[in-house]
Protein backbone atom coordinates (compact mmCIF):
# COMPACT_ATOMS: atom_id res chain seq x y z
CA UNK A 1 -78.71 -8.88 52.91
CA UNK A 2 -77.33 -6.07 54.79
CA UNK A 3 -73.62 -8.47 53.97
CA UNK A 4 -74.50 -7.77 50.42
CA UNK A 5 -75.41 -4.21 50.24
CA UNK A 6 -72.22 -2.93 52.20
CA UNK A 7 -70.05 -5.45 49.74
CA UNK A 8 -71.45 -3.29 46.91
CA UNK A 9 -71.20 0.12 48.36
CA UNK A 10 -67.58 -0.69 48.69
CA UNK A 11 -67.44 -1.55 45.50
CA UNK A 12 -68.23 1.66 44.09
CA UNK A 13 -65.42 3.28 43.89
CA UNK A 14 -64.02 1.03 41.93
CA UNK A 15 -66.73 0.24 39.69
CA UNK A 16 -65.87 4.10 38.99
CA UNK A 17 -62.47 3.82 38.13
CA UNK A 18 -63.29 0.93 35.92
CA UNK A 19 -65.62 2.56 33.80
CA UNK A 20 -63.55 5.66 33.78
CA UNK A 21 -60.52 3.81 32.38
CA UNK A 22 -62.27 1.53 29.90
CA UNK A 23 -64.20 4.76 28.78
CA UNK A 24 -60.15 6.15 28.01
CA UNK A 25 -59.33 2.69 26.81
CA UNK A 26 -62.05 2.46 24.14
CA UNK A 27 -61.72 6.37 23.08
CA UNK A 28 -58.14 6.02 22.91
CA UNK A 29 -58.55 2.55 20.41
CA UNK A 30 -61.05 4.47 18.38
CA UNK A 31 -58.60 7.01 17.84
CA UNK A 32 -55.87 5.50 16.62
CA UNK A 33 -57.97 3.48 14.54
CA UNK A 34 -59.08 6.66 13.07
CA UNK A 35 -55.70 8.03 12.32
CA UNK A 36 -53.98 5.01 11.18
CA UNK A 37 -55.80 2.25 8.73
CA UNK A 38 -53.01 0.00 9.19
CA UNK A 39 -53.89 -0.72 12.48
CA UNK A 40 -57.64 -0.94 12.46
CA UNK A 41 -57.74 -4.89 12.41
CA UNK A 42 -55.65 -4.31 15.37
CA UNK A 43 -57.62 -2.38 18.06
CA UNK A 44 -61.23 -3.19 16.39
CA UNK A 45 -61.72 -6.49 18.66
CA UNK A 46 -60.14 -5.06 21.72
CA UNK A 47 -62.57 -1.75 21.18
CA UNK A 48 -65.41 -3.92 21.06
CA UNK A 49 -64.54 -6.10 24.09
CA UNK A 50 -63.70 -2.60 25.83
CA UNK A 51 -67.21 -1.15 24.67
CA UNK A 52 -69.18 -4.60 25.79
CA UNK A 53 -67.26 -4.34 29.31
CA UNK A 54 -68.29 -0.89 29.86
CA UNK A 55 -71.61 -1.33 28.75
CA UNK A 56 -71.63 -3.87 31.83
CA UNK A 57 -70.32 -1.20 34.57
CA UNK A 58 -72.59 1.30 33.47
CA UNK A 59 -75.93 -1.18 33.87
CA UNK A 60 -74.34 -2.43 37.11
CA UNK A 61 -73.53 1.38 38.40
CA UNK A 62 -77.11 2.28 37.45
CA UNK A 63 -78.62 -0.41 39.47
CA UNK A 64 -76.25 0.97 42.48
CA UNK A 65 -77.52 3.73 41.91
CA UNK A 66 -74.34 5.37 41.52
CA UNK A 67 -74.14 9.01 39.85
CA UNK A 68 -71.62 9.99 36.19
CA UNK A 69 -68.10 10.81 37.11
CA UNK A 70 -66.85 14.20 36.30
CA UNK A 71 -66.87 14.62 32.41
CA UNK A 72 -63.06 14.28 31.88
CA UNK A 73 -61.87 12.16 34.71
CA UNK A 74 -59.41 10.17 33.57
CA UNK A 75 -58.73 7.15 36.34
CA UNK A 76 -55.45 5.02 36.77
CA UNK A 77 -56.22 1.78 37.51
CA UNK A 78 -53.27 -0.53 39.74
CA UNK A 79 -50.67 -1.59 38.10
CA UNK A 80 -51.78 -4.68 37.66
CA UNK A 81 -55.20 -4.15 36.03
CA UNK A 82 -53.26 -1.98 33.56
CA UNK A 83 -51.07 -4.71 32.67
CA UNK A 84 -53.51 -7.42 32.08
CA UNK A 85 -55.18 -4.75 29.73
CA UNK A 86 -51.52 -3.94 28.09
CA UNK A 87 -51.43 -8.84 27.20
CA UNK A 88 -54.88 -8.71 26.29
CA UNK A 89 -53.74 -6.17 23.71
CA UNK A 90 -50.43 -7.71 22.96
CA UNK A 91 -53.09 -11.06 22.05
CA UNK A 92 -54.22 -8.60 19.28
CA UNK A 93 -50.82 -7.21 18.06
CA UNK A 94 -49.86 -10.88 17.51
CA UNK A 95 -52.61 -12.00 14.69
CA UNK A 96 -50.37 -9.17 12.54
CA UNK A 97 -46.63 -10.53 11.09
CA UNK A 98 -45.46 -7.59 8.72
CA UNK A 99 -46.64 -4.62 10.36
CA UNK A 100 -44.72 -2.60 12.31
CA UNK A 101 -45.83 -3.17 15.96
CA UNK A 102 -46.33 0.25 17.67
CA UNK A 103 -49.03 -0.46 20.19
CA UNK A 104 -46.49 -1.01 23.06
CA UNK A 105 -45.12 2.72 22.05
CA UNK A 106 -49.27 4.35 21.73
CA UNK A 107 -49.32 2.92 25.57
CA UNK A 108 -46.41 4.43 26.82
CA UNK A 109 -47.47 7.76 25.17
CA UNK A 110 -50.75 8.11 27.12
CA UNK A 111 -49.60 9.14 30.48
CA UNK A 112 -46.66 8.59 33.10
CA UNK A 113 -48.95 5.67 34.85
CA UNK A 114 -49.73 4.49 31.18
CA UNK A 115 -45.60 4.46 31.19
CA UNK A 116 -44.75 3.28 33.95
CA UNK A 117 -46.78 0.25 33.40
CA UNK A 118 -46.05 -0.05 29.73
CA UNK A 119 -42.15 -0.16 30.50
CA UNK A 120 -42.39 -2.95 33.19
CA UNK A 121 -44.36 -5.11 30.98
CA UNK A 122 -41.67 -6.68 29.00
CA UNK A 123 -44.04 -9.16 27.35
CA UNK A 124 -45.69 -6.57 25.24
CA UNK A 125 -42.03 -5.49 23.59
CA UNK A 126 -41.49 -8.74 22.18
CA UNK A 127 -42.89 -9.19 18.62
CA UNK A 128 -40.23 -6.99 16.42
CA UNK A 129 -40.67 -6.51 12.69
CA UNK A 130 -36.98 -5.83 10.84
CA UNK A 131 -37.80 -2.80 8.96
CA UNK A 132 -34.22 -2.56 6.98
CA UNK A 133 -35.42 0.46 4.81
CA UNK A 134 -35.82 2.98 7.90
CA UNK A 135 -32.43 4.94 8.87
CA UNK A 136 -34.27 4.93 12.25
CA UNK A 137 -34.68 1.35 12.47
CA UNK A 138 -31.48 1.06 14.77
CA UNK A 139 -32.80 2.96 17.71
CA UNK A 140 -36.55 1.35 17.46
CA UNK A 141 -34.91 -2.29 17.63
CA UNK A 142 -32.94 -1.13 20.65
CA UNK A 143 -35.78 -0.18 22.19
CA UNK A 144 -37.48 -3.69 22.04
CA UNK A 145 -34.46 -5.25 22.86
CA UNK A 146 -33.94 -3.21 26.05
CA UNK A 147 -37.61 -3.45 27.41
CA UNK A 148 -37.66 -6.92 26.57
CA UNK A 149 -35.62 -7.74 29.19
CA UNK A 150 -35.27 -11.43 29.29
CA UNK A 151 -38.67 -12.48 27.28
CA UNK A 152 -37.84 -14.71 24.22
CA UNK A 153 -38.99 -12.53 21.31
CA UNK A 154 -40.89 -13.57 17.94
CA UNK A 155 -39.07 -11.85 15.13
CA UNK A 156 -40.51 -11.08 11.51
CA UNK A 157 -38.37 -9.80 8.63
CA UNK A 158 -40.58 -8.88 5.86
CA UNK A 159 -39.53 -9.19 2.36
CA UNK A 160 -36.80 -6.73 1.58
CA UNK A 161 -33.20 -6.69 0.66
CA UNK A 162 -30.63 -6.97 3.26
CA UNK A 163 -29.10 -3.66 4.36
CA UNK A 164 -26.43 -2.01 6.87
CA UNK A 165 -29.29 0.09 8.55
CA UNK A 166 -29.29 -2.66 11.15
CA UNK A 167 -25.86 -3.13 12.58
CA UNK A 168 -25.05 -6.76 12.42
CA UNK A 169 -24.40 -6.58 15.99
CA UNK A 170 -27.92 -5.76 16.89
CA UNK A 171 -29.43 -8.24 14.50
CA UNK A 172 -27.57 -10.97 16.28
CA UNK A 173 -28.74 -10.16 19.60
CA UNK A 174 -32.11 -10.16 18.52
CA UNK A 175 -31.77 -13.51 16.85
CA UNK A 176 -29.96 -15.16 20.04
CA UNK A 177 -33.01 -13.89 21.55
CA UNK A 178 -36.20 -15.13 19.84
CA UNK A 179 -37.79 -17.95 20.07
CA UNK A 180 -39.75 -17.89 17.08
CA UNK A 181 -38.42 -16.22 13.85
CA UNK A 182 -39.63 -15.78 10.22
CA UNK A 183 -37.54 -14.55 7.47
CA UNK A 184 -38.99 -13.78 4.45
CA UNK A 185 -36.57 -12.85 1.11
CA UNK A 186 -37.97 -11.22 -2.32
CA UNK A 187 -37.86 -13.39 -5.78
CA UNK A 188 -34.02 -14.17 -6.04
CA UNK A 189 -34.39 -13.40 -9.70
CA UNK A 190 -34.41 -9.97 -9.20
CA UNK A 191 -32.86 -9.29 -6.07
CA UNK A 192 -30.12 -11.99 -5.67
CA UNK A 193 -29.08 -12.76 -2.47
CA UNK A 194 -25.47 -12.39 -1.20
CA UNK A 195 -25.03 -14.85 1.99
CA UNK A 196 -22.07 -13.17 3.46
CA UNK A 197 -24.08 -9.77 3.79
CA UNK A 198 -27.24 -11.50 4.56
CA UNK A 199 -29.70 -12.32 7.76
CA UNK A 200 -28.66 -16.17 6.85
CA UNK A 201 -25.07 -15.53 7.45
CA UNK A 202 -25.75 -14.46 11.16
CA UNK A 203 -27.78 -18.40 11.64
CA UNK A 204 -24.89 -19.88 11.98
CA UNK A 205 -24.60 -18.54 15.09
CA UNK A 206 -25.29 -19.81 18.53
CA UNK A 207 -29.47 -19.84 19.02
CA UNK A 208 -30.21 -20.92 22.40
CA UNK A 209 -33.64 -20.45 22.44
CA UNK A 210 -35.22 -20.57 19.29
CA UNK A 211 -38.11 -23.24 18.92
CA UNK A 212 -39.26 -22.56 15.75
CA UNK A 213 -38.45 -20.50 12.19
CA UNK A 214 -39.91 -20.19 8.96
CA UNK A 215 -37.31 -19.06 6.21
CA UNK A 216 -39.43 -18.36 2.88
CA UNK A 217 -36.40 -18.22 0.40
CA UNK A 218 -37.01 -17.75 -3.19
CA UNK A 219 -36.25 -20.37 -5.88
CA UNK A 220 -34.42 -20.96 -7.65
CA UNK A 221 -31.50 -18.91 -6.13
CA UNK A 222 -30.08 -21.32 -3.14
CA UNK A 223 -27.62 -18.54 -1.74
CA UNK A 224 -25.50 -21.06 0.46
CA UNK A 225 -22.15 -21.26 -0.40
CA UNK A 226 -21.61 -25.62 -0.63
CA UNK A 227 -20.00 -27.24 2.31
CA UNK A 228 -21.75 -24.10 4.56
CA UNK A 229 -24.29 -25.41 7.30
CA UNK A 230 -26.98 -22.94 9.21
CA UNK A 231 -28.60 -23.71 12.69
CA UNK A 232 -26.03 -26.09 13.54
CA UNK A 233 -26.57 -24.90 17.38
CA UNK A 234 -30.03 -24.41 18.00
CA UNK A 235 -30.90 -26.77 20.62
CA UNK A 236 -34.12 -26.13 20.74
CA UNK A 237 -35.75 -26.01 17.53
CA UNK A 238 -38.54 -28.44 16.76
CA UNK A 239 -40.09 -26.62 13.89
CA UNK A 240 -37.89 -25.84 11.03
CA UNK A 241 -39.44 -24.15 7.76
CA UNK A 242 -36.63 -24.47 4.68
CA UNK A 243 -38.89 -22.69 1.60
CA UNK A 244 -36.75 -23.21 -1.15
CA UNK A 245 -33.30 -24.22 0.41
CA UNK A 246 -31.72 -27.47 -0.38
CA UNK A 247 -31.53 -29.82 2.44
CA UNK A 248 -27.86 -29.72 1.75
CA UNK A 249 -27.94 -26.54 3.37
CA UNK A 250 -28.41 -28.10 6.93
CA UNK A 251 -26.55 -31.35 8.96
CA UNK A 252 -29.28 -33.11 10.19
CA UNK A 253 -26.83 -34.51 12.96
CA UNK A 254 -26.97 -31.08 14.88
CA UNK A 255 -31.12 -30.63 14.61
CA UNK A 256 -32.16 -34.04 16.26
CA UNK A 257 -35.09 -32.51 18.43
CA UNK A 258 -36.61 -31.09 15.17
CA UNK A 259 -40.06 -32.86 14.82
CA UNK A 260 -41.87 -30.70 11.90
CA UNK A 261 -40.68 -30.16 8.95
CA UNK A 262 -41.79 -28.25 5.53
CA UNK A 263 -40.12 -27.58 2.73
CA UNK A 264 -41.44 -26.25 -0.96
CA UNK A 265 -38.32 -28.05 -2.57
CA UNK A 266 -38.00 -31.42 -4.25
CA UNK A 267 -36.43 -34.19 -2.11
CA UNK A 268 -33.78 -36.15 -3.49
CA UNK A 269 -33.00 -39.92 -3.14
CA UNK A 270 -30.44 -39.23 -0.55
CA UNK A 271 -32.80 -36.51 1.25
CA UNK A 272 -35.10 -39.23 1.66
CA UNK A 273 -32.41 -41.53 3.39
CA UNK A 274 -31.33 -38.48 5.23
CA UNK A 275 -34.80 -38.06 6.69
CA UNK A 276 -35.45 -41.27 7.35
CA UNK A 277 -32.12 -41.67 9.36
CA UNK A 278 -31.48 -39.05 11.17
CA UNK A 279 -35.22 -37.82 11.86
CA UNK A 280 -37.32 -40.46 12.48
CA UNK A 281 -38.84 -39.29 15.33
CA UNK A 282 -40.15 -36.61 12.55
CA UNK A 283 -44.17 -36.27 13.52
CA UNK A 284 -45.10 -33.36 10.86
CA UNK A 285 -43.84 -33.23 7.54
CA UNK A 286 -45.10 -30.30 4.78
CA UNK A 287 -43.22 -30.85 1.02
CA UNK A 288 -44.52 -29.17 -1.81
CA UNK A 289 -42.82 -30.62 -4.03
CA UNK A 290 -42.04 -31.57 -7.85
CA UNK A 291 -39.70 -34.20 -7.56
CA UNK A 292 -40.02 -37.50 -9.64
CA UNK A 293 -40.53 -40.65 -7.59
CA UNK A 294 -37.93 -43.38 -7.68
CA UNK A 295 -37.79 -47.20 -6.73
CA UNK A 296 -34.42 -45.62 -4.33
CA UNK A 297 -36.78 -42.69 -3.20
CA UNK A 298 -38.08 -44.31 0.10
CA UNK A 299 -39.31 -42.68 3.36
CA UNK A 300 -39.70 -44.46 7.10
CA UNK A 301 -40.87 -42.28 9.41
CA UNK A 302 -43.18 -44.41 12.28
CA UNK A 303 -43.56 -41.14 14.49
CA UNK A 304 -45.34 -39.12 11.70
CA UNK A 305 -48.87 -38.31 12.69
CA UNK A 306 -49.62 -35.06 9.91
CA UNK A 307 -48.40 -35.09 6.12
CA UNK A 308 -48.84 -32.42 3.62
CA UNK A 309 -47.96 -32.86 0.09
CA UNK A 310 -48.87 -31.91 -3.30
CA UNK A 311 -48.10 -34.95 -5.19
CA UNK A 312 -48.24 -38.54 -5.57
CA UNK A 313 -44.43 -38.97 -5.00
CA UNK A 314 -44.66 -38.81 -1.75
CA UNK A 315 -47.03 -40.48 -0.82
CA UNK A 316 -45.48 -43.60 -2.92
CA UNK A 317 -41.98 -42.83 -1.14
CA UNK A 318 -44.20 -44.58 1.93
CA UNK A 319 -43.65 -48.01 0.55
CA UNK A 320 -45.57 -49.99 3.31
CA UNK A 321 -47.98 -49.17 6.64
CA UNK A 322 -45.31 -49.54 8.78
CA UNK A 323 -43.18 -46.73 7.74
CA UNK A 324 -46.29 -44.03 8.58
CA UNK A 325 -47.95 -46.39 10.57
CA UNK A 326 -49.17 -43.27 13.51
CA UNK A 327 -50.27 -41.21 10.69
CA UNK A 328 -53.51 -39.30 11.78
CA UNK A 329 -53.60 -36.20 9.38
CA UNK A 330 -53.48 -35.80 5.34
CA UNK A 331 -53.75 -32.77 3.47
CA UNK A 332 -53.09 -33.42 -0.09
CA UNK A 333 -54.51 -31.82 -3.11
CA UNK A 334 -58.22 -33.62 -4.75
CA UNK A 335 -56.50 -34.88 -8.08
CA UNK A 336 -56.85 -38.22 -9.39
CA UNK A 337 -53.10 -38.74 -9.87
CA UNK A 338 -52.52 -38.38 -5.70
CA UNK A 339 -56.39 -40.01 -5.47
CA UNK A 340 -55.28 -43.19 -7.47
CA UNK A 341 -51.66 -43.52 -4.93
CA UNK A 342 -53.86 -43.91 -1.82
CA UNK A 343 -56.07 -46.81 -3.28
CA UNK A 344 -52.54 -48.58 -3.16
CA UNK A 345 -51.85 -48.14 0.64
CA UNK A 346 -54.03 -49.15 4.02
CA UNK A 347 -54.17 -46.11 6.37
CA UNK A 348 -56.07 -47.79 9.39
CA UNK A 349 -54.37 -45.34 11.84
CA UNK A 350 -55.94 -42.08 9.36
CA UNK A 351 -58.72 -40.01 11.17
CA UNK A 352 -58.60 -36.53 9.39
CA UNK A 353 -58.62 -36.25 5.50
CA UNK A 354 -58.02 -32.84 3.90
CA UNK A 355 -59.00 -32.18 0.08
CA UNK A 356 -57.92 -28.97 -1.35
CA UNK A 357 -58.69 -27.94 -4.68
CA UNK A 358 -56.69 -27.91 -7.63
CA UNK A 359 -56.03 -26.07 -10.56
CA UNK A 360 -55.34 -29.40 -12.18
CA UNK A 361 -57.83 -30.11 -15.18
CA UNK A 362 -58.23 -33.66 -13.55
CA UNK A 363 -59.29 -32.36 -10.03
CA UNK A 364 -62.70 -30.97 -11.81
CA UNK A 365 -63.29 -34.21 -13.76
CA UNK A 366 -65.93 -36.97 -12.33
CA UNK A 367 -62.89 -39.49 -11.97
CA UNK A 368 -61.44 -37.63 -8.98
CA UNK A 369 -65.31 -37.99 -6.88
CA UNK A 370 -64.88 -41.75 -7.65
CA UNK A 371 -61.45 -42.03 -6.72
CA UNK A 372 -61.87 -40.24 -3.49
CA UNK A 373 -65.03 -42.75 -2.63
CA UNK A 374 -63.58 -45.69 -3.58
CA UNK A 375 -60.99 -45.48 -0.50
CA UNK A 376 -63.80 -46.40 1.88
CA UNK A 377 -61.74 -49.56 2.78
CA UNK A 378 -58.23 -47.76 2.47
CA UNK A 379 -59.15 -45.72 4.48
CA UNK A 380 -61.50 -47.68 7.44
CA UNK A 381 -61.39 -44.94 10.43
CA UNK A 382 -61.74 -41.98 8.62
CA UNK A 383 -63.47 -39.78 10.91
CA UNK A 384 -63.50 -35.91 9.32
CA UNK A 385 -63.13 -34.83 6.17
CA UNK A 386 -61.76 -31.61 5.49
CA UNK A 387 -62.93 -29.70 2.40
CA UNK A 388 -60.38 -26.45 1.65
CA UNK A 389 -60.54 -24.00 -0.56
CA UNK A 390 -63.19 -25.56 -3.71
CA UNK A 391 -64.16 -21.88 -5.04
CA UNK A 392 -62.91 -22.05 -8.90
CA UNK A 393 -64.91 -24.80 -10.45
CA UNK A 394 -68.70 -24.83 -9.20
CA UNK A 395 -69.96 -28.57 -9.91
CA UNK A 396 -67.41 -30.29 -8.24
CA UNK A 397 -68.84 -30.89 -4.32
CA UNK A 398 -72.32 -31.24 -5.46
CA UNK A 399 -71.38 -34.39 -7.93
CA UNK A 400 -69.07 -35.93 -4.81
CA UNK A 401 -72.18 -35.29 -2.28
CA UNK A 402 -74.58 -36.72 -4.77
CA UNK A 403 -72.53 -40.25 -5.45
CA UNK A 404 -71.83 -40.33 -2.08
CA UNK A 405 -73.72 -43.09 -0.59
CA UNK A 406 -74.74 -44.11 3.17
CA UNK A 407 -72.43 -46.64 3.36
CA UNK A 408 -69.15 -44.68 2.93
CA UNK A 409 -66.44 -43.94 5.25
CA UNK A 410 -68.74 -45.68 8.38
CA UNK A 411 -67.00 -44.37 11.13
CA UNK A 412 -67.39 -40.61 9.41
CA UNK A 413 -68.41 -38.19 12.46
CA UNK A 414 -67.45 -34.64 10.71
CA UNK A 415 -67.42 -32.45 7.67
CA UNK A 416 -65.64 -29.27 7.65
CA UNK A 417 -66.06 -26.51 4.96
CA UNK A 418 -63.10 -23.97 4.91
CA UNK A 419 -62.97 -21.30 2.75
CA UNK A 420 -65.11 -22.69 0.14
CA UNK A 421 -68.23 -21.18 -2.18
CA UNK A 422 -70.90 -22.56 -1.27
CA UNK A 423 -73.81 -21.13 -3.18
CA UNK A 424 -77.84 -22.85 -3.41
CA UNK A 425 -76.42 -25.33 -5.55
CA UNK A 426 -74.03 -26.78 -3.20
CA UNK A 427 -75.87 -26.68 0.10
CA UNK A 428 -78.78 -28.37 -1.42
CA UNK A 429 -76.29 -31.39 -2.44
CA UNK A 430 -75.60 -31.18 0.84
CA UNK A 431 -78.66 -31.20 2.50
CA UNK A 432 -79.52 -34.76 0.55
CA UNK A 433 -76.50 -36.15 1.26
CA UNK A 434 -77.37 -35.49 5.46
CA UNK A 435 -80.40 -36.60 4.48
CA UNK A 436 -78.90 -39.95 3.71
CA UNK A 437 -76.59 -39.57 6.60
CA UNK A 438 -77.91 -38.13 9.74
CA UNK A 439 -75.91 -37.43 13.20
CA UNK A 440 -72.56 -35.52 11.37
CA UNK A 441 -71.19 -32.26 12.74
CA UNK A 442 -71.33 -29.84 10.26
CA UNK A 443 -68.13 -26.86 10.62
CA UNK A 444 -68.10 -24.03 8.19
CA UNK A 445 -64.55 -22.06 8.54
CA UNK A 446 -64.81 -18.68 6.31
CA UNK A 447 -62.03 -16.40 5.38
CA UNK A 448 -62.05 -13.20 3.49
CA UNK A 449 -65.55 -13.73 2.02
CA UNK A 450 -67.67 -14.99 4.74
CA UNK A 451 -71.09 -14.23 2.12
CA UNK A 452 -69.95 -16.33 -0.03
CA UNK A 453 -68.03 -18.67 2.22
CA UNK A 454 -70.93 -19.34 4.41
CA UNK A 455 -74.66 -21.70 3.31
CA UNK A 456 -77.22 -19.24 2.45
CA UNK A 457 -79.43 -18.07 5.62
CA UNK A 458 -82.58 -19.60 4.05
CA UNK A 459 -80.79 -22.86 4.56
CA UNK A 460 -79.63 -22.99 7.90
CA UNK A 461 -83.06 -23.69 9.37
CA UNK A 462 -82.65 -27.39 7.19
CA UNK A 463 -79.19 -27.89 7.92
CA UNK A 464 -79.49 -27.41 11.36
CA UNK A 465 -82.39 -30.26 11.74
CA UNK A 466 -80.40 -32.78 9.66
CA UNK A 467 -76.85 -32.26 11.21
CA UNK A 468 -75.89 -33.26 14.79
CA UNK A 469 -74.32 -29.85 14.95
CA UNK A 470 -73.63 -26.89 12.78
CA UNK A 471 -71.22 -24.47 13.72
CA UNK A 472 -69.88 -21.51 11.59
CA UNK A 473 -66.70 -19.58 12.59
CA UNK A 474 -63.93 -17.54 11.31
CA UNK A 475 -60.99 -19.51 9.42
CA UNK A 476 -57.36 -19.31 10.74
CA UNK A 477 -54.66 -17.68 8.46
CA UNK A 478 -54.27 -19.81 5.29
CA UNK A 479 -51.20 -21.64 4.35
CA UNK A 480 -49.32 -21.40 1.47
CA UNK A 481 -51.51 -23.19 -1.34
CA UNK A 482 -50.35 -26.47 -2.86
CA UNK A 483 -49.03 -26.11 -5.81
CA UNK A 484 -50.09 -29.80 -7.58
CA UNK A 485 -47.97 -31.66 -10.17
């Protein structure tokens, strides 16, 4: 006993300097929030962890019995405290892609330990947003570069045309940095892109350590000259987003390791042999695409475990089992036209089925419900569906949970519900349907409406009794939407 009571004298002082920083901490956060909207969703979580934390010391200095600090005192905690605060914020700064990221700078402006810290923790100066509209933009990217030191960065260029406000020089060196990059390019039909005085120029550089990049460019302008290749030495990327470039504009022979791929552009024949060839060891594969299906368009990839498409083609470019035969994921859009292609194939390796709805007259008709049902034996291990984004057309879950009988999909252990209405009329057709089939986890995933996007309160009492377990949470950032053909 008397052990204890000297271990928590000791611990007074700094139980003290604790609650004096996080009181600093959280009045600093609610200031800036204050004075800059833009960065509200930014501190809000950390101010309420902050607040909870302090709430904590102060309970726990009461029971010490420990008086209030001078009004004022502002502590310094070591070094390392102050840094661990500095990558729990950095956690926060990271949800955001095309805002400027100035939290790293508010730090350093509080005080010389505040500095001091901030400047030796190189992790926090690594997320830089390209702002090409700034004159000042030159010295603010030197800045992350410098304090960076040798952290791999994640860079984000927001939509805007390219311009000589950031010295070609600099851009480089902040591309042969990162490790994660994502380029994003206005509509080409009114702001065309030249590729000798754009970002893509400087790709054909050497990247040693990017891993993965996202290049949204806008169709139908492909701004690669024919004959030119980008990312031809990039060792290390596995994830490679095209948007609206032709496959043309890459040689497949210099991006072997790459192992997802997504593009929003039609493959051709010869894509499709490209693919095949060259990445077979291909184990994610996006295409939002509007391309016709051929007898010559065929795919063999046996390494691909996730596919997202927004068509039937390709799905029927997957001529047998054995060219997908790992696949565990499919996200593909509730139509009848991709519903009808899957009746055609046996997926005994599929676990995870998503269904997102369409804007396609056929995706509201009953047809699609008994399409979707009838793949019970296409489709043997299905073990979670996925239902994404139904808001627009109200009738369509409750008819495909009232046809859905017992004996569907067996091995089903999960429903999840993201981003979807679901008003009285759809949890009730739910609620019968677990009626009929007791024991399923029940995951609702809501996004910028969570009233809407969430069962009605009056509910949850039912749902809860009838579901193994019910769990509601926030949805991650959405994907771009599939556009269906």
């Amino acid at each position: 006993m008397e052990t204890r009571l000297a271990a928590l004298i000791g611990a007074q002082p700094h139980l003290s300097t604790a609650q004096d920083e996080l009181t600093a901490l959280t009045t600093l956060v609610s200031s800036i929030s204050d004075q800059s909207n833009g960065q509200f969703a930014q501190f809000h979580d950390l101010s309420i962890s902050t607040s909870s934390a302090l709430s904590a010391l102060a309970e726990l200095s009461t029971a010490l019995g420990i008086q209030g600090t001078k009004s004022g005192a502002f502590a310094s905690p070591p070094p390392a405290v102050m840094a661990e605060i500095l990558r729990a914020w950095q956690a926060e700064d990271l949800r955001s892609t095309d805002a400027p990221s100035t939290f790293a700078f508010v730090a350093a402006a509080v005080n010389k330990h505040w500095r001091s810290v901030a400047l030796s923790t190189s992790c926090i100066w690594t997320r830089v947003v390209l702002n090409f509209a700034s004159a000042g933009s030159k010295r603010l990217h030197e800045h992350f570069k410098s304090r960076s030191t040798s952290q791999q960065n994640i860079l984000h260029a927001p939509p805007a045309a390219y311009r000589e406000t950031i010295p070609p020089e600099l851009l480089l060196q902040l591309l042969t940095s990162s490790a994660h990059i994502d380029l994003r390019f206005r509509h080409a039909a009114r702001y065309a892109i030249n590729f000798d005085e754009s970002i893509l120029a400087l790709l054909q550089a050497d990247l040693p350590l990017l891993e993965s990049i996202e290049i949204h460019a806008p169709y139908p302008h492909n701004p690669i000259p024919s004959g030119t290749y980008i990312l031809t030495s990039a060792p290390r990327l596995r994830h490679l987003g095209v948007g609206y470039l032709p496959l043309a504009a890459f040689d497949l022979n210099t991006l072997r390791g790459v192992t997802a791929f997504s593009s929003q552009r039609g493959l051709s024949d010869a894509d499709c042999v490209e693919l095949s060839s060259k990445w077979s060891g291909l184990t994610s594969l996006t295409l939002d695409t509007a391309s016709k299906h051929t007898e010559k368009k065929l795919l063999i990839l046996p390494a691909l475990t996730s596919l997202r498409c927004s068509g039937p083609a390709v799905i029927m470019s997957f001529q047998s089992e054995d060219h997908f035969s790992r696949l565990r994921t499919l996200d593909i859009p509730f139509t009848p036209a991709v519903l009808s292609v899957l009746s055609s194939l046996l997926f005994t390796s599929l676990q995870e089925l998503t269904l997102c709805e369409s804007s396609y007259p056929g995706g509201r008709s009953q047809s699609a419900q008994t399409l979707f049902l009838s793949l019970t034996d296409a489709i043997p291990n299905l073990r979670i569906v996925r239902l994404h984004a139904f808001v627009t057309f109200p009738t369509t879950l409750p008819v495909l949970f009232d046809a859905w009988k017992s004996d569907f999909f067996p091995k089903l252990e999960k429903l999840v519900f993201e981003r979807c209405t679901l008003d009285v009329t759809v949890t009730n057709s739910v609620i019968r349907f677990l009626q009929r089939r007791r024991g399923l986890d029940v995951a609702v995933l809501s996004g910028a409406n969570p009233t809407s996007e969430r069962f009605p309160p009056w509910l949850d009492t039912r749902l809860r009794q009838l579901a193994r377990r019910l769990t509601v949470d926030s949805a991650p950032p959405d994907e771009p939407p599939l556009v269906s053909i």
